[in-house]
N, C-alpha and C. Protein backbone atom coordinates (compact mmCIF):
# COMPACT_ATOMS: atom_id res chain seq x y z
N UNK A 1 3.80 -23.39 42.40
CA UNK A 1 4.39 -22.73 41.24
C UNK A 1 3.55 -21.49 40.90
N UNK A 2 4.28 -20.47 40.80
CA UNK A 2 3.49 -18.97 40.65
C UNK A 2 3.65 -18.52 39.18
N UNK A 3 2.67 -18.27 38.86
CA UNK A 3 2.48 -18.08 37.02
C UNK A 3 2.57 -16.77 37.00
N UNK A 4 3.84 -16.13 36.43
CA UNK A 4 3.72 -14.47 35.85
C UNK A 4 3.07 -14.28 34.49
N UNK A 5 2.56 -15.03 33.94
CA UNK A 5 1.81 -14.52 32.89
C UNK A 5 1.04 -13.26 32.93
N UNK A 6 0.84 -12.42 32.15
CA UNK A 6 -0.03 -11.36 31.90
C UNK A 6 -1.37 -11.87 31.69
N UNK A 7 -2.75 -11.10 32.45
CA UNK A 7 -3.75 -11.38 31.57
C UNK A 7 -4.52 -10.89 30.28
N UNK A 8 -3.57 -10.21 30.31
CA UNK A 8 -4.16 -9.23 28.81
C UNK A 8 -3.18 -9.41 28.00
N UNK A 9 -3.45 -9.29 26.81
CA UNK A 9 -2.50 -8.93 25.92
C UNK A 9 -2.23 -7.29 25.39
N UNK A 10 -0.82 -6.87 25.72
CA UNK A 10 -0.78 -5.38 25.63
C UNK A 10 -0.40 -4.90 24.08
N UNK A 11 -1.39 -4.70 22.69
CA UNK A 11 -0.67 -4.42 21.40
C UNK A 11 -0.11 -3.28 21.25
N UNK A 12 0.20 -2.38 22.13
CA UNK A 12 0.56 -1.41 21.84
C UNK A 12 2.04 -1.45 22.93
N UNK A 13 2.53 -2.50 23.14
CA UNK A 13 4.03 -2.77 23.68
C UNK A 13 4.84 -4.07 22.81
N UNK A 14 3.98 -4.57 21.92
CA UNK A 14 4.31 -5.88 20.98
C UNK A 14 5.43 -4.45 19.48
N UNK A 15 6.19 -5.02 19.37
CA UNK A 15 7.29 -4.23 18.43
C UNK A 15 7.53 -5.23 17.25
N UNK A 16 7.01 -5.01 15.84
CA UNK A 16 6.96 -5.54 14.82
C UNK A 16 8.14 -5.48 14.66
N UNK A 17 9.09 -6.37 13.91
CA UNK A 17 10.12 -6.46 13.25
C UNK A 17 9.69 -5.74 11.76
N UNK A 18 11.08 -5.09 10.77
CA UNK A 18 10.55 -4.60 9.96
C UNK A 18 9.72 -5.02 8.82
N UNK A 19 10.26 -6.45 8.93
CA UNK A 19 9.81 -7.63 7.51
C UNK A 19 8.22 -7.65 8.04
N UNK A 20 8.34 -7.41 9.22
CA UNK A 20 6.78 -8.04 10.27
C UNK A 20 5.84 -6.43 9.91
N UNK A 21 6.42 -5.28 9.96
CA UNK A 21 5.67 -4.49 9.52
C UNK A 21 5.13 -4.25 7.24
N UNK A 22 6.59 -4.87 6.95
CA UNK A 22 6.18 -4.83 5.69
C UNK A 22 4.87 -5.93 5.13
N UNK A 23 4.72 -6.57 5.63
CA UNK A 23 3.74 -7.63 5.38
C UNK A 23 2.74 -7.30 6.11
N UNK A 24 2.38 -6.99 7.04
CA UNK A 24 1.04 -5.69 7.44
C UNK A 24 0.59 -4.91 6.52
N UNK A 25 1.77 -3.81 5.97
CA UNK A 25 1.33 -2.97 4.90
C UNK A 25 0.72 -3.73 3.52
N UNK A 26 1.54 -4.75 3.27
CA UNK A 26 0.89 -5.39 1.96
C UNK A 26 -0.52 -5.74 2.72
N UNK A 27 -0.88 -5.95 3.42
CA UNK A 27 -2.37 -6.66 3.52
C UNK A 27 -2.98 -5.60 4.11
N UNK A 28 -2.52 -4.28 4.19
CA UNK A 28 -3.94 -2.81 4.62
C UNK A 28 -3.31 -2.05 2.86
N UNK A 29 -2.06 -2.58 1.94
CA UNK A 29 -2.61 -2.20 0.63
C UNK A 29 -3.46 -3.19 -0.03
N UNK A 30 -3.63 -4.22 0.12
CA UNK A 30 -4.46 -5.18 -0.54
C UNK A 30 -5.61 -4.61 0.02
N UNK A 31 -5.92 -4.73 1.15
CA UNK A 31 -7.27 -4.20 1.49
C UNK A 31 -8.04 -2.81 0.96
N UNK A 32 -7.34 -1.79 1.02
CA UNK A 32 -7.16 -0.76 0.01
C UNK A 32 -7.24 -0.31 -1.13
N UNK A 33 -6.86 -1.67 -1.80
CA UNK A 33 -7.02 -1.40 -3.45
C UNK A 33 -8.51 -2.37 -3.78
N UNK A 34 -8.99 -3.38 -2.68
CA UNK A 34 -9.96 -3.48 -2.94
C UNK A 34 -10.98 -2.99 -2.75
N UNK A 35 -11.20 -2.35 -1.55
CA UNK A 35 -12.32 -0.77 -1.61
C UNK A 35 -12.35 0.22 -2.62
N UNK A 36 -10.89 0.55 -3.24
CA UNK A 36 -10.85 1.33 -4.11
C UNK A 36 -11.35 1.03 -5.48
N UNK A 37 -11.31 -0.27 -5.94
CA UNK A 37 -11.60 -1.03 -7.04
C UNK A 37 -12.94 -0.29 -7.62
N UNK A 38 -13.88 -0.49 -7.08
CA UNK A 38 -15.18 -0.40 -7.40
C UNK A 38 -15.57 1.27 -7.72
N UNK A 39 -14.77 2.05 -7.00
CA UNK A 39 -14.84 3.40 -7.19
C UNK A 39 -14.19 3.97 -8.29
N UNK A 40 -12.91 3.60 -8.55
CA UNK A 40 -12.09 3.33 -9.63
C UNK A 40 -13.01 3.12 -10.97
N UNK A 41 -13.40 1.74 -10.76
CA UNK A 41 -13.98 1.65 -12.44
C UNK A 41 -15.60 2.05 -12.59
N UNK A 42 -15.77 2.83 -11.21
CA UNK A 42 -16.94 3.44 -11.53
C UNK A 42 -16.93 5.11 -11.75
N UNK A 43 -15.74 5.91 -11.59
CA UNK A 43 -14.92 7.17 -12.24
C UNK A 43 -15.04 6.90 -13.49
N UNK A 44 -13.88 5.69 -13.97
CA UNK A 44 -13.54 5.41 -15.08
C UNK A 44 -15.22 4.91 -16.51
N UNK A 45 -16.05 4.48 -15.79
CA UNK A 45 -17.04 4.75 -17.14
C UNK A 45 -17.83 5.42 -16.93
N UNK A 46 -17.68 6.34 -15.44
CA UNK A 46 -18.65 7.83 -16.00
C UNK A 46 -17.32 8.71 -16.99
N UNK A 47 -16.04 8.38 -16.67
CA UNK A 47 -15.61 9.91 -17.52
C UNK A 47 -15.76 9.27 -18.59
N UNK A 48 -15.82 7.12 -19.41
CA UNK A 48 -16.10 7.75 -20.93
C UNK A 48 -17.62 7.61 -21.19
N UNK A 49 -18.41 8.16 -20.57
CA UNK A 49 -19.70 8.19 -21.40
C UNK A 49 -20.52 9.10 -21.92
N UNK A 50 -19.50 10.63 -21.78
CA UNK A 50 -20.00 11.44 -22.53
C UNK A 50 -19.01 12.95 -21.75
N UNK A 51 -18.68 14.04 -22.97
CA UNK A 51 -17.72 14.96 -22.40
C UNK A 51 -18.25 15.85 -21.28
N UNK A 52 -19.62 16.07 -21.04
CA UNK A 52 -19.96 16.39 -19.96
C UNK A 52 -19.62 15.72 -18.23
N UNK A 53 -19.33 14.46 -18.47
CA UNK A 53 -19.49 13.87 -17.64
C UNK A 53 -17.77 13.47 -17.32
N UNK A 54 -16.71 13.69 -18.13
CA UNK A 54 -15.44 13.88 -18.39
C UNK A 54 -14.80 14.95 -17.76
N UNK A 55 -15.68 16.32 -18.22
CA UNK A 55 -15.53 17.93 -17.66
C UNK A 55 -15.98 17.55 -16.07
N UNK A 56 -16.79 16.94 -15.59
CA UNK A 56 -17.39 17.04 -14.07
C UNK A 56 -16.43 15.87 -13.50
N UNK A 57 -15.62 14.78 -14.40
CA UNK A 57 -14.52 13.87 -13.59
C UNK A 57 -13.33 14.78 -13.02
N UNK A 58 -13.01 15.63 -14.26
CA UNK A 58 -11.68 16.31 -14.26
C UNK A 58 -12.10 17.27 -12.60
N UNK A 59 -12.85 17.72 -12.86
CA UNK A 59 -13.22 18.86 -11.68
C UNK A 59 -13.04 18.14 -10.64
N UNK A 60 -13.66 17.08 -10.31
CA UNK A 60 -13.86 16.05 -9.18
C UNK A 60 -12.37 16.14 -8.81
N UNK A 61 -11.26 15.55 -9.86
CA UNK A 61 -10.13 15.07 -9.02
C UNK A 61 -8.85 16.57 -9.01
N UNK A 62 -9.37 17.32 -9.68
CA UNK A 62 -8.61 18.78 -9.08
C UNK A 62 -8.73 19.02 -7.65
N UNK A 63 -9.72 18.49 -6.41
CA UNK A 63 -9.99 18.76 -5.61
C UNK A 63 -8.78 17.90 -4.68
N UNK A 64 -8.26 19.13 -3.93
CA UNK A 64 -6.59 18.48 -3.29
C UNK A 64 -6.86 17.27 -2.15
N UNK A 65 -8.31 17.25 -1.67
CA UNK A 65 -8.50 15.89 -0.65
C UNK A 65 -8.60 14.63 -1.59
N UNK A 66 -9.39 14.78 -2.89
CA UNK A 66 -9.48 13.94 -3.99
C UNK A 66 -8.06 12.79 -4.74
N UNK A 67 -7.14 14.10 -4.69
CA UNK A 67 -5.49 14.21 -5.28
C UNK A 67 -4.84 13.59 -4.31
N UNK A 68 -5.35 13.51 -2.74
CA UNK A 68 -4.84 12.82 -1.63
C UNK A 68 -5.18 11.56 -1.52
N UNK A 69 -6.22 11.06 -1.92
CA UNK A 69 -7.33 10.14 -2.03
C UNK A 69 -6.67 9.40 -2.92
N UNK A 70 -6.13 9.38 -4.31
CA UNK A 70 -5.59 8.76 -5.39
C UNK A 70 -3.78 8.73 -5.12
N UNK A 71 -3.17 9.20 -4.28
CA UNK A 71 -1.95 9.24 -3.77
C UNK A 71 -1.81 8.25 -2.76
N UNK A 72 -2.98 7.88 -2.05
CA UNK A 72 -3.08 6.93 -1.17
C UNK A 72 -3.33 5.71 -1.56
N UNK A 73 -4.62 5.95 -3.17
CA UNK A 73 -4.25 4.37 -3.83
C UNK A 73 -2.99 4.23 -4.34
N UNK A 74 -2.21 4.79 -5.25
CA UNK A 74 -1.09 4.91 -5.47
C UNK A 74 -0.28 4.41 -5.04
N UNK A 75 0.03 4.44 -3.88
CA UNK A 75 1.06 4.21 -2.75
C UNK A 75 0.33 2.63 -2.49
N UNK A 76 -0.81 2.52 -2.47
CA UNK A 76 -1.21 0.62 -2.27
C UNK A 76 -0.55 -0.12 -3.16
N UNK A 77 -0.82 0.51 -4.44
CA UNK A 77 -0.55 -0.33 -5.74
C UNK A 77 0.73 -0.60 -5.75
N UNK A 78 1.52 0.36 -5.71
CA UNK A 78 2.98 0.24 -5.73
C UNK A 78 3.27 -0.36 -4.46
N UNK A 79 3.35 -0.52 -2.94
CA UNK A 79 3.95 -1.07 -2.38
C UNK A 79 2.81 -2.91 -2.48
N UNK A 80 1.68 -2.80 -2.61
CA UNK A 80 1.76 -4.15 -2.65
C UNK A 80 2.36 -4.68 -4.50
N UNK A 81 2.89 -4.21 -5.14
CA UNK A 81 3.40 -5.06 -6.20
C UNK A 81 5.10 -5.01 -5.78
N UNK A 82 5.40 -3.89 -5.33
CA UNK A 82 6.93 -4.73 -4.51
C UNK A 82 6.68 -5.27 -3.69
N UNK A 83 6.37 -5.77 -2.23
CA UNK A 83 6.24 -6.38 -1.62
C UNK A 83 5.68 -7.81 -2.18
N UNK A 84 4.73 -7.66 -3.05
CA UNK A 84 4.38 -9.36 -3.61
C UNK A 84 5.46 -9.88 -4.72
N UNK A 85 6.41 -8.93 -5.08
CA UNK A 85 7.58 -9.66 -5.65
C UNK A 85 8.35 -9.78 -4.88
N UNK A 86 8.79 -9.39 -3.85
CA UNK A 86 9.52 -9.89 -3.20
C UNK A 86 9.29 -11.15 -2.02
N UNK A 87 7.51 -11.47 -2.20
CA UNK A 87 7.29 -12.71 -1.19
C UNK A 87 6.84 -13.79 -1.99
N UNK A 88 6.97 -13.20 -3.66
CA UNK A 88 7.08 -14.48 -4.65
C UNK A 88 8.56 -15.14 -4.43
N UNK A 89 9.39 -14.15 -4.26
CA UNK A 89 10.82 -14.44 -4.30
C UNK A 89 10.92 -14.89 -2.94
N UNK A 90 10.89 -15.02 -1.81
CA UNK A 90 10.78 -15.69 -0.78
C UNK A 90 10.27 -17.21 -0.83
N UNK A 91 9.13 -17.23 -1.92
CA UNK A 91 8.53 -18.50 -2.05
C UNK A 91 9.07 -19.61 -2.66
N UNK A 92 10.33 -18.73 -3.43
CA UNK A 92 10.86 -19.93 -3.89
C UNK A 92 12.51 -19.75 -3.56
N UNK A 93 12.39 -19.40 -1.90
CA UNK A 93 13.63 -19.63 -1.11
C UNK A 93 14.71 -18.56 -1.32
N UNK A 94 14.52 -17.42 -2.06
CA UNK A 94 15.15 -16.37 -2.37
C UNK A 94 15.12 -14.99 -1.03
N UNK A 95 16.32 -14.86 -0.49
CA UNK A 95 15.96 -14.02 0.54
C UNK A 95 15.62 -14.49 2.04
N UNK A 96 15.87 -15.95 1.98
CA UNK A 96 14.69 -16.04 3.01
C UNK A 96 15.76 -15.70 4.65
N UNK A 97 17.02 -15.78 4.82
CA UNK A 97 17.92 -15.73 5.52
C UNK A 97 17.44 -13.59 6.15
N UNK A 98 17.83 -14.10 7.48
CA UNK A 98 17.50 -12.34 8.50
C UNK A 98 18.07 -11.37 7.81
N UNK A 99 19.39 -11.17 7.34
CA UNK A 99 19.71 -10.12 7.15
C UNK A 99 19.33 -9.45 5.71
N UNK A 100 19.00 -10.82 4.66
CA UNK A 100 18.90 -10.39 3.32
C UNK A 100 17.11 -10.35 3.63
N UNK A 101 16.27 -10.94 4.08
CA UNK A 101 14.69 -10.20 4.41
C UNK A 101 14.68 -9.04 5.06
N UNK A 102 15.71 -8.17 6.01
CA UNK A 102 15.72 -7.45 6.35
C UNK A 102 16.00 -6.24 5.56
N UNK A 103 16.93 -6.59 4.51
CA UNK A 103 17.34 -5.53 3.52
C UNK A 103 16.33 -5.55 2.30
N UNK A 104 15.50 -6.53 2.01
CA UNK A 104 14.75 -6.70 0.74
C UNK A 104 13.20 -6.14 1.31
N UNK A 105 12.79 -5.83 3.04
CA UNK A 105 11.89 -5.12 3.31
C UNK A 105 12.27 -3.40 3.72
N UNK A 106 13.56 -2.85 3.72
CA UNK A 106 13.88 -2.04 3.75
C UNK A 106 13.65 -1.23 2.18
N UNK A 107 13.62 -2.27 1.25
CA UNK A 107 14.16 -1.75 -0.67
C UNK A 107 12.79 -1.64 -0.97
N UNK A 108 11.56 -2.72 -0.02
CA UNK A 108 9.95 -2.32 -0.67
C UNK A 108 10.12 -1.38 -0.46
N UNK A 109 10.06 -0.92 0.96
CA UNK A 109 9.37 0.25 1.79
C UNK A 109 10.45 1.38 0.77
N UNK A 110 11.75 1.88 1.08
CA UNK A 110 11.93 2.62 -0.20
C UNK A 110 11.42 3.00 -1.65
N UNK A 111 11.53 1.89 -2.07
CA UNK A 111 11.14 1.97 -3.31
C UNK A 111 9.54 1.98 -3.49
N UNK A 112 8.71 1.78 -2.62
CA UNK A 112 7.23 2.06 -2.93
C UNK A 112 7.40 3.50 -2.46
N UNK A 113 7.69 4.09 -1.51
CA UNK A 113 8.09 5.57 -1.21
C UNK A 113 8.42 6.48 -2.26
N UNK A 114 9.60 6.08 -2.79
CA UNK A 114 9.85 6.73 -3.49
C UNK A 114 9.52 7.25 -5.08
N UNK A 115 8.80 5.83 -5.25
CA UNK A 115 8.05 6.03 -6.67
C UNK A 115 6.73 6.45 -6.60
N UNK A 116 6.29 6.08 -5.39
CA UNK A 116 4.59 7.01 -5.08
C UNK A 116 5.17 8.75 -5.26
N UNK A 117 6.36 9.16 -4.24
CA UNK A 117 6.55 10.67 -4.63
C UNK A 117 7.05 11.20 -5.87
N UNK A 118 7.65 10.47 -6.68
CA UNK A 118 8.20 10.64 -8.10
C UNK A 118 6.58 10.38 -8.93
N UNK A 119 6.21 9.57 -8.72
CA UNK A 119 4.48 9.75 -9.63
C UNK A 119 3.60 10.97 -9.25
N UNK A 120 3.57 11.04 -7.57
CA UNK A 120 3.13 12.16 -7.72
C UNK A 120 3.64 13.39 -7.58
N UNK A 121 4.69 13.63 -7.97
CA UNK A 121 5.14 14.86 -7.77
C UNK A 121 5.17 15.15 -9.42
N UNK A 122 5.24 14.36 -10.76
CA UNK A 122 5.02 14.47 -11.62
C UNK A 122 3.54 14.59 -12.77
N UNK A 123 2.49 14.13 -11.47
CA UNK A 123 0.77 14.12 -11.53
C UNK A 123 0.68 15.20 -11.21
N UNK A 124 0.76 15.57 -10.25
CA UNK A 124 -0.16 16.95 -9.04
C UNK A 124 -0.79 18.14 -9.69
């Protein structure tokens, strides 16, 4: 008996389904917002501890790699809070059928899209 198995595994010929890529993204935005965490509330009590230090926050995030930097948390926050409502709603058997997970990971990925560019196109 002749075994065609591969000995490698090739990841860059493996093709995520879309539900299979939306649940990736929730866990590189989870990962994301927890690196960001610490930077976040360490902005947040230098700008309140004095207006000097408020004037040198503001400057900081005028800087357009900075503005890219907070567009990218942005975009974590919002797609992992749709995506975790919609795998609360999975959890309790809502959705769970191919075509309606297929359409309810199509509505994250939209709708975190589209409200990251509507926030920031109303920030910038």
């Amino acid at each position: 008996m002749s075994k065609t198995r591969p000995k490698h595994l090739a990841l860059w010929q493996i093709r995520l389904p879309l539900p299979g890529i939306v649940s990736f993204l929730h866990r590189v935005s989870g990962a994301l917002l927890f690196v960001a965490v610490p930077f976040m509330l360490y902005a947040l009590q230098g700008s309140l501890s004095s207006a000097d230090a408020f004037a040198a926050f503001r400057s900081c995030i005028s800087h357009p790699v900075v503005k890219l930097g907070l567009l990218a948390v942005l975009w974590a926050f919002l797609h992992h809070a749709c995506a975790g409502i919609r795998f609360l709603l999975m959890d309790i058997h809502k959705g769970v059928d191919l075509p309606t997970a297929r359409l309810s990971a199509k509505l994250v990925l939209a709708i975190s899209i589209a409200l990251t560019v509507l926030i920031g196109v109303l920030t910038w």
